[in-house]
Every structure is written in C-alpha cells, then in structure tokens.
Protein backbone atom coordinates (compact mmCIF):
# COMPACT_ATOMS: atom_id res chain seq x y z
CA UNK A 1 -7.77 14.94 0.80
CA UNK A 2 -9.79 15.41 3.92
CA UNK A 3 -9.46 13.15 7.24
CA UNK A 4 -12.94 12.27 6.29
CA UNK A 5 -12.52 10.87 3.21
CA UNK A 6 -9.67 9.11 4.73
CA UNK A 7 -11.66 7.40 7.64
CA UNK A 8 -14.12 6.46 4.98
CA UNK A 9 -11.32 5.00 2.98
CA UNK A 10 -10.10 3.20 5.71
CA UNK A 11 -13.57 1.97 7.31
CA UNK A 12 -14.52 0.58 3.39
CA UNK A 13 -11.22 -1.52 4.11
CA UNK A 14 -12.11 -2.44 7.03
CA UNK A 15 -15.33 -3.74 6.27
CA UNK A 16 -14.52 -5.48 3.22
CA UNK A 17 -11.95 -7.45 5.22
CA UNK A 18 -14.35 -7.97 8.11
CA UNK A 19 -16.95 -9.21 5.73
CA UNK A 20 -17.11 -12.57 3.91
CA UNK A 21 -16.26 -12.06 0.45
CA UNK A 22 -18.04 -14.82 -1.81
CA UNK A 23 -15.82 -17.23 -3.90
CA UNK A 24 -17.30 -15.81 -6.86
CA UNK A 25 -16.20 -12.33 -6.74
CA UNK A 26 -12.69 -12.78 -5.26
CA UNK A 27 -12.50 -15.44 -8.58
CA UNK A 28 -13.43 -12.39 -10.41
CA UNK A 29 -10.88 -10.05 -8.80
CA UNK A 30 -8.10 -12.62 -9.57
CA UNK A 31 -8.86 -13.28 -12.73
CA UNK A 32 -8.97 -9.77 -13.01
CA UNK A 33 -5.80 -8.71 -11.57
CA UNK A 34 -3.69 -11.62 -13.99
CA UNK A 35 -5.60 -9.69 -17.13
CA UNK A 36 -4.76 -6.19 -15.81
CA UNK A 37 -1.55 -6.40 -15.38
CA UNK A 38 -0.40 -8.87 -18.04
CA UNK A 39 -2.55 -6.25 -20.51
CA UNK A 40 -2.87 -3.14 -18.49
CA UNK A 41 -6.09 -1.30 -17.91
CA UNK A 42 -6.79 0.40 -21.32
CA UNK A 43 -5.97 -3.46 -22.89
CA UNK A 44 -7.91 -5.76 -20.74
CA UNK A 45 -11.20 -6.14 -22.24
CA UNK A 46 -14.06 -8.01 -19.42
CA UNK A 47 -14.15 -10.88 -21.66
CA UNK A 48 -10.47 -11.55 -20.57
CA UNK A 49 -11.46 -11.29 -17.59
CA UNK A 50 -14.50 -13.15 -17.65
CA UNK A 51 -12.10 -16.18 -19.20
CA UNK A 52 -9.31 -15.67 -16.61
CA UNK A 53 -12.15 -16.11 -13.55
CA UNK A 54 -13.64 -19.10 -15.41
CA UNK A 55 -17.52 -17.22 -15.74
CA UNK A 56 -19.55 -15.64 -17.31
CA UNK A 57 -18.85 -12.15 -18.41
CA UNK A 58 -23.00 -11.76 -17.56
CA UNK A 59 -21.75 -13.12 -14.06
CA UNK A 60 -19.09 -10.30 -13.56
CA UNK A 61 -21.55 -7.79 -14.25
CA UNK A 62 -23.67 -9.09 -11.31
CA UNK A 63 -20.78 -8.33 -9.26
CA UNK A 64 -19.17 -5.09 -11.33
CA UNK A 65 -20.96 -2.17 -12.86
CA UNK A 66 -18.05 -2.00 -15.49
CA UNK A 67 -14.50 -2.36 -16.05
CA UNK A 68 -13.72 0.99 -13.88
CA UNK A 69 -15.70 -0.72 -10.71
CA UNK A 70 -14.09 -3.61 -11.29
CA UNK A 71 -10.40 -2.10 -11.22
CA UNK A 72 -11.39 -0.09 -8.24
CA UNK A 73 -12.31 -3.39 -6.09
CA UNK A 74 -9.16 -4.35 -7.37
CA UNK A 75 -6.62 -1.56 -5.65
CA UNK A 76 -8.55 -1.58 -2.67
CA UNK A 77 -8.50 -5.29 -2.35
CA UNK A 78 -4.53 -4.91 -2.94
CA UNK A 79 -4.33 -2.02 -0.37
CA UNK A 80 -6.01 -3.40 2.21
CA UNK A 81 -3.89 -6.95 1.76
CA UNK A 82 -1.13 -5.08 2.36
CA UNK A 83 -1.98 -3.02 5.20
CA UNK A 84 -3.27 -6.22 6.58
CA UNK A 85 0.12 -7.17 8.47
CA UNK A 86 2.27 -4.28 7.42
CA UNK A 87 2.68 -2.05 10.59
CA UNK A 88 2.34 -4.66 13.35
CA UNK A 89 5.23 -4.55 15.72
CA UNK A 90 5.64 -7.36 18.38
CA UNK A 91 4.70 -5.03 21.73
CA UNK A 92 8.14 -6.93 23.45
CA UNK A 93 10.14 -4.78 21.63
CA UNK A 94 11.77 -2.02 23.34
CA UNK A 95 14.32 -0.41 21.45
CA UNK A 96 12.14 1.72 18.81
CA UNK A 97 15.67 1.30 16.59
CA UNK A 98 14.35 -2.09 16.11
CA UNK A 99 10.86 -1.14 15.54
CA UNK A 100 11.87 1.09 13.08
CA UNK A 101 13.62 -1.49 11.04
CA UNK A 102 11.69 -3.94 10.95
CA UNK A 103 8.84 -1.68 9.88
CA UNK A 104 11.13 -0.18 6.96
CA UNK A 105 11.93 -3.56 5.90
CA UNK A 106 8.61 -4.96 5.79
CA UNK A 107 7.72 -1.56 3.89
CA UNK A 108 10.24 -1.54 1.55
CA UNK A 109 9.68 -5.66 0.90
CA UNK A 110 6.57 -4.81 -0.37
CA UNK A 111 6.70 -1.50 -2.22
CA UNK A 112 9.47 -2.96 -4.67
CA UNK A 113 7.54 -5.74 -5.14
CA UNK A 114 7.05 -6.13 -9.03
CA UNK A 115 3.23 -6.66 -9.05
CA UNK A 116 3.34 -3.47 -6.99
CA UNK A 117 5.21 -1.35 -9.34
CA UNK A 118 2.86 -2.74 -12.01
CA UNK A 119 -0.30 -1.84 -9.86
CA UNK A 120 1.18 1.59 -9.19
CA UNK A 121 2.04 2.62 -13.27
CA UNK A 122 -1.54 1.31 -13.89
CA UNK A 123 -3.24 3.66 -10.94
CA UNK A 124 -1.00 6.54 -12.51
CA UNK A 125 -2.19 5.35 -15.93
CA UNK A 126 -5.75 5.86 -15.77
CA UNK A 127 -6.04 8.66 -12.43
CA UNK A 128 -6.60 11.22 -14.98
CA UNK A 129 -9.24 9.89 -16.72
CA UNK A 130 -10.70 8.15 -13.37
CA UNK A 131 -9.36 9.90 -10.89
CA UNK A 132 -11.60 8.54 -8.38
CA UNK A 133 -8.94 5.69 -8.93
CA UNK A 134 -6.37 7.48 -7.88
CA UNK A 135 -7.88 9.13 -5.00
CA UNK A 136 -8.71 5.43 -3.87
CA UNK A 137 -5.19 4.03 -4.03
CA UNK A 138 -3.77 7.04 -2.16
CA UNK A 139 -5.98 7.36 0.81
CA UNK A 140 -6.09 3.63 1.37
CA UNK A 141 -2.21 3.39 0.45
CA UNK A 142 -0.07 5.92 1.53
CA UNK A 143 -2.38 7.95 3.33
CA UNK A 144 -3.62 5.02 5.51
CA UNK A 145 0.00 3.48 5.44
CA UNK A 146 0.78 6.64 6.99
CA UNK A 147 -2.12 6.98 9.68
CA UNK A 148 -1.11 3.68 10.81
CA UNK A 149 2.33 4.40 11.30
CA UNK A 150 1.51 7.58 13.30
CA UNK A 151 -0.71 6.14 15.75
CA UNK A 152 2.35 3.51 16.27
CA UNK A 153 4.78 5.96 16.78
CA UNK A 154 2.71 7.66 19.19
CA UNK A 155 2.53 5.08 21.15
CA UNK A 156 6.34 5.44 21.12
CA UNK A 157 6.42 8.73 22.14
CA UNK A 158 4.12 7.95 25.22
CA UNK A 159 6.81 5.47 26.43
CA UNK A 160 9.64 8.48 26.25
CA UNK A 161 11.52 6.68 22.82
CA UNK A 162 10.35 9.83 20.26
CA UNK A 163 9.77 13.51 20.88
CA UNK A 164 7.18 14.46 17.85
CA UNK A 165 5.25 17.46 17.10
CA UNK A 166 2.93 15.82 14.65
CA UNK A 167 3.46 12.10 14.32
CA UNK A 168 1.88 12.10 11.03
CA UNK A 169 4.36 14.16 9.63
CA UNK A 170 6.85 12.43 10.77
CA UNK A 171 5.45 8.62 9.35
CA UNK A 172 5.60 10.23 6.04
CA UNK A 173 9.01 11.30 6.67
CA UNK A 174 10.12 7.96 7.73
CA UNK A 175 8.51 6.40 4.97
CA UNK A 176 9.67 8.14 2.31
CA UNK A 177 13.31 8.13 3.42
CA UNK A 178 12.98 4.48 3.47
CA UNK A 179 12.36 4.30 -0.18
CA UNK A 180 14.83 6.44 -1.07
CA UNK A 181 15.49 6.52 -5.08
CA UNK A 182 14.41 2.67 -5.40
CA UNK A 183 10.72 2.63 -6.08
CA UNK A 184 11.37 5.60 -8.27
CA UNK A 185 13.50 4.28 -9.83
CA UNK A 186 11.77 0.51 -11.06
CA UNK A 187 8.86 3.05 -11.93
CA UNK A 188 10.45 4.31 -14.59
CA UNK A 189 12.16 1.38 -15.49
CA UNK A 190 15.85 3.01 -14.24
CA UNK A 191 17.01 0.21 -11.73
CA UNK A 192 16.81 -3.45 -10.63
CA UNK A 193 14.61 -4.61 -7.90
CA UNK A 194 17.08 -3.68 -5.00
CA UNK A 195 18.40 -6.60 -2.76
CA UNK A 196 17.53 -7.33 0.80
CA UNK A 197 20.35 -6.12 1.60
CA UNK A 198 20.48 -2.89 -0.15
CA UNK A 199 16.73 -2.55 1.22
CA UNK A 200 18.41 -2.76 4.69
CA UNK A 201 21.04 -0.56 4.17
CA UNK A 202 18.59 1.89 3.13
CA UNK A 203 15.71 1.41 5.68
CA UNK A 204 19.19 1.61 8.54
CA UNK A 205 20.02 4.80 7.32
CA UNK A 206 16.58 5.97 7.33
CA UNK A 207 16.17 4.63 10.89
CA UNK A 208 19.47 6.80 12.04
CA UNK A 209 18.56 9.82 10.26
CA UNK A 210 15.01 10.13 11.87
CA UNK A 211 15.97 9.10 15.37
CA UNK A 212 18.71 11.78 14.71
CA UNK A 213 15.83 14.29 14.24
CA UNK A 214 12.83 12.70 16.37
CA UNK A 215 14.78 10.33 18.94
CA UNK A 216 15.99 11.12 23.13
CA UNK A 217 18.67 9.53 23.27
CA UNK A 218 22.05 11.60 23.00
C-alpha cells in the first residue's frame, strides 16, 4: 500500500462526504447494510436489498454496477462515518495524557462496536475473492485512522509533549495497544463486548506505556 493510493483513499472520502448524496442511494446503502449483515455478503441477494431500500432492484442498478460495487460504497460509507469525528481533540487541552485518552476511548467505543465486528468478518470474508474490498477498508480504516492520528500527534510534538521519530509509527503503535486482545477476541467469537470500563483500563494503560516510550516528562 502506497501513500498514493492512500491519499486517493482518503480524498474519495472526502469527497463523498463533501458531496450531496441523493436520498435514493443512501436508501440503497441502508437497506443494504441491514441485508448484509443480517445475511452476510455471499447470502444477500440485490432483491433483498432492493426490498430492504423500498425500490426497485432496476433502481439499484442505476446507482450500483453489482452487488460487489454496492458492498464497496458500503465500507467506505462506514469508514468515512467513522473517521468523521473520531480523532478530533478539543485544541484547550494541554496535557497530551488526556488527549490520549480520550482518543483511545473514542477508538476503542467504536471498534468493539458489534455492527463493526460484523462489517470487519464480512471485509475478511470476501478480500480474497475481491480484494479490492479489502484494500478499500484498510486504507480508508486503519491506514487513514492512522494518518490522522499522526498528523495529531505531531502537532504534539511541536508543542514539546512527544519526542517521535516517525509519528506514523507511533499512531499505529498507540492504536493497536489500545485494542489490546478485545477486538480479537469478539472476532472470533472468544469474548464479550468489553465494558467502558475495561475499555478504559485498557486505553490508560496504553496511554502510560506510550508516553513511557514517546513522552518528556521524567
């Protein structure tokens, strides 16, 4: 995965949330996303679909070359919802602790999410067979999950909070310590959804560990 097929990624996201999208298709997409996951991609036939949205399945295809184009608008419309609010940090905070956490939390809120999980086994589920699917939900998930997060700690590190060598690097690092063993975990149906409150224990040991590593203080 290239940085230009991750700018692309992220300027498609961009645009389609800069854009009006009609009524029509974002009928289509939620119909579509309640027939996906109740039936998975291989199950959901555009019929379902077309009776979930309340059209046509002729209208659909005005919008949708196929099923495949259709769960592709899908995970980027999902990506780009949640990237939407995910890494925005009120600029009054000082303490990059508290930045930290609240950006683990709000991370971790999401990502155990159960429609998430669900979206994520699908992806996984059909990446071989369309893996144009796959590279979609990575470079506008976790690849642009992780862009944004660099560019914030940056900022951090221009204010004296963060020593970093490549802040990209290290908003992968963060990220995936936040996670730990949960979303593993309700991926392969091992664990409950974690609490808020095991999500914060978590996400604070996450925040200690990396400010341990990438912090100034002491």
């Amino acid at each position: 995965m290239t940085t230009t097929d991750l700018d692309t990624v992220a300027a498609g996201a961009g645009t389609a949330r800069s854009e009006p999208e009609s009524a029509k298709r974002r009928d289509i997409i939620d119909g579509a996303r309640r027939v996906f996951f109740d039936k998975g991609f291989d199950g959901a036939s555009m019929d379902e679909v077309a009776k979930a949205a309340g059209v046509s399945k002729a209208t659909i295809y005005v919008y949708f070359g196929g099923k495949e184009e259709l769960f592709e608008a899908l995970v980027r419309n999902d990506r780009a919802r949640s990237a939407e609010h995910l890494f925005e940090v009120d600029p009054s905070i000082d303490d990059v602790a508290e930045v930290l956490r609240r950006i683990g939390i709000s991370f971790m809120t999401m990502m155990v999410q159960p429609d998430h999980i669900r979206l994520i086994r699908m992806v996984i589920g059909v990446a071989e067979k369309f893996p144009r699917i796959g590279q979609i939900f990575f470079l506008a998930g976790p690849c642009h999950g992780g862009k944004r997060l660099g560019e914030l700690l940056r900022q951090q590190a221009e204010l004296g909070r963060l020593k970093l060598d490549d802040e990209l690097e290290a908003a992968h690092l963060f990220l995936n310590m936040c996670q730990s063993n949960h979303v593993k975990g309700l991926l392969f149906g091992n664990t409950a959804t974690p609490t808020q409150e095991q999500i914060e224990e978590t996400v604070n040991r996450a925040v200690r560990a990396f400010l341990a590593f990438y912090g100034t203080k002491g």
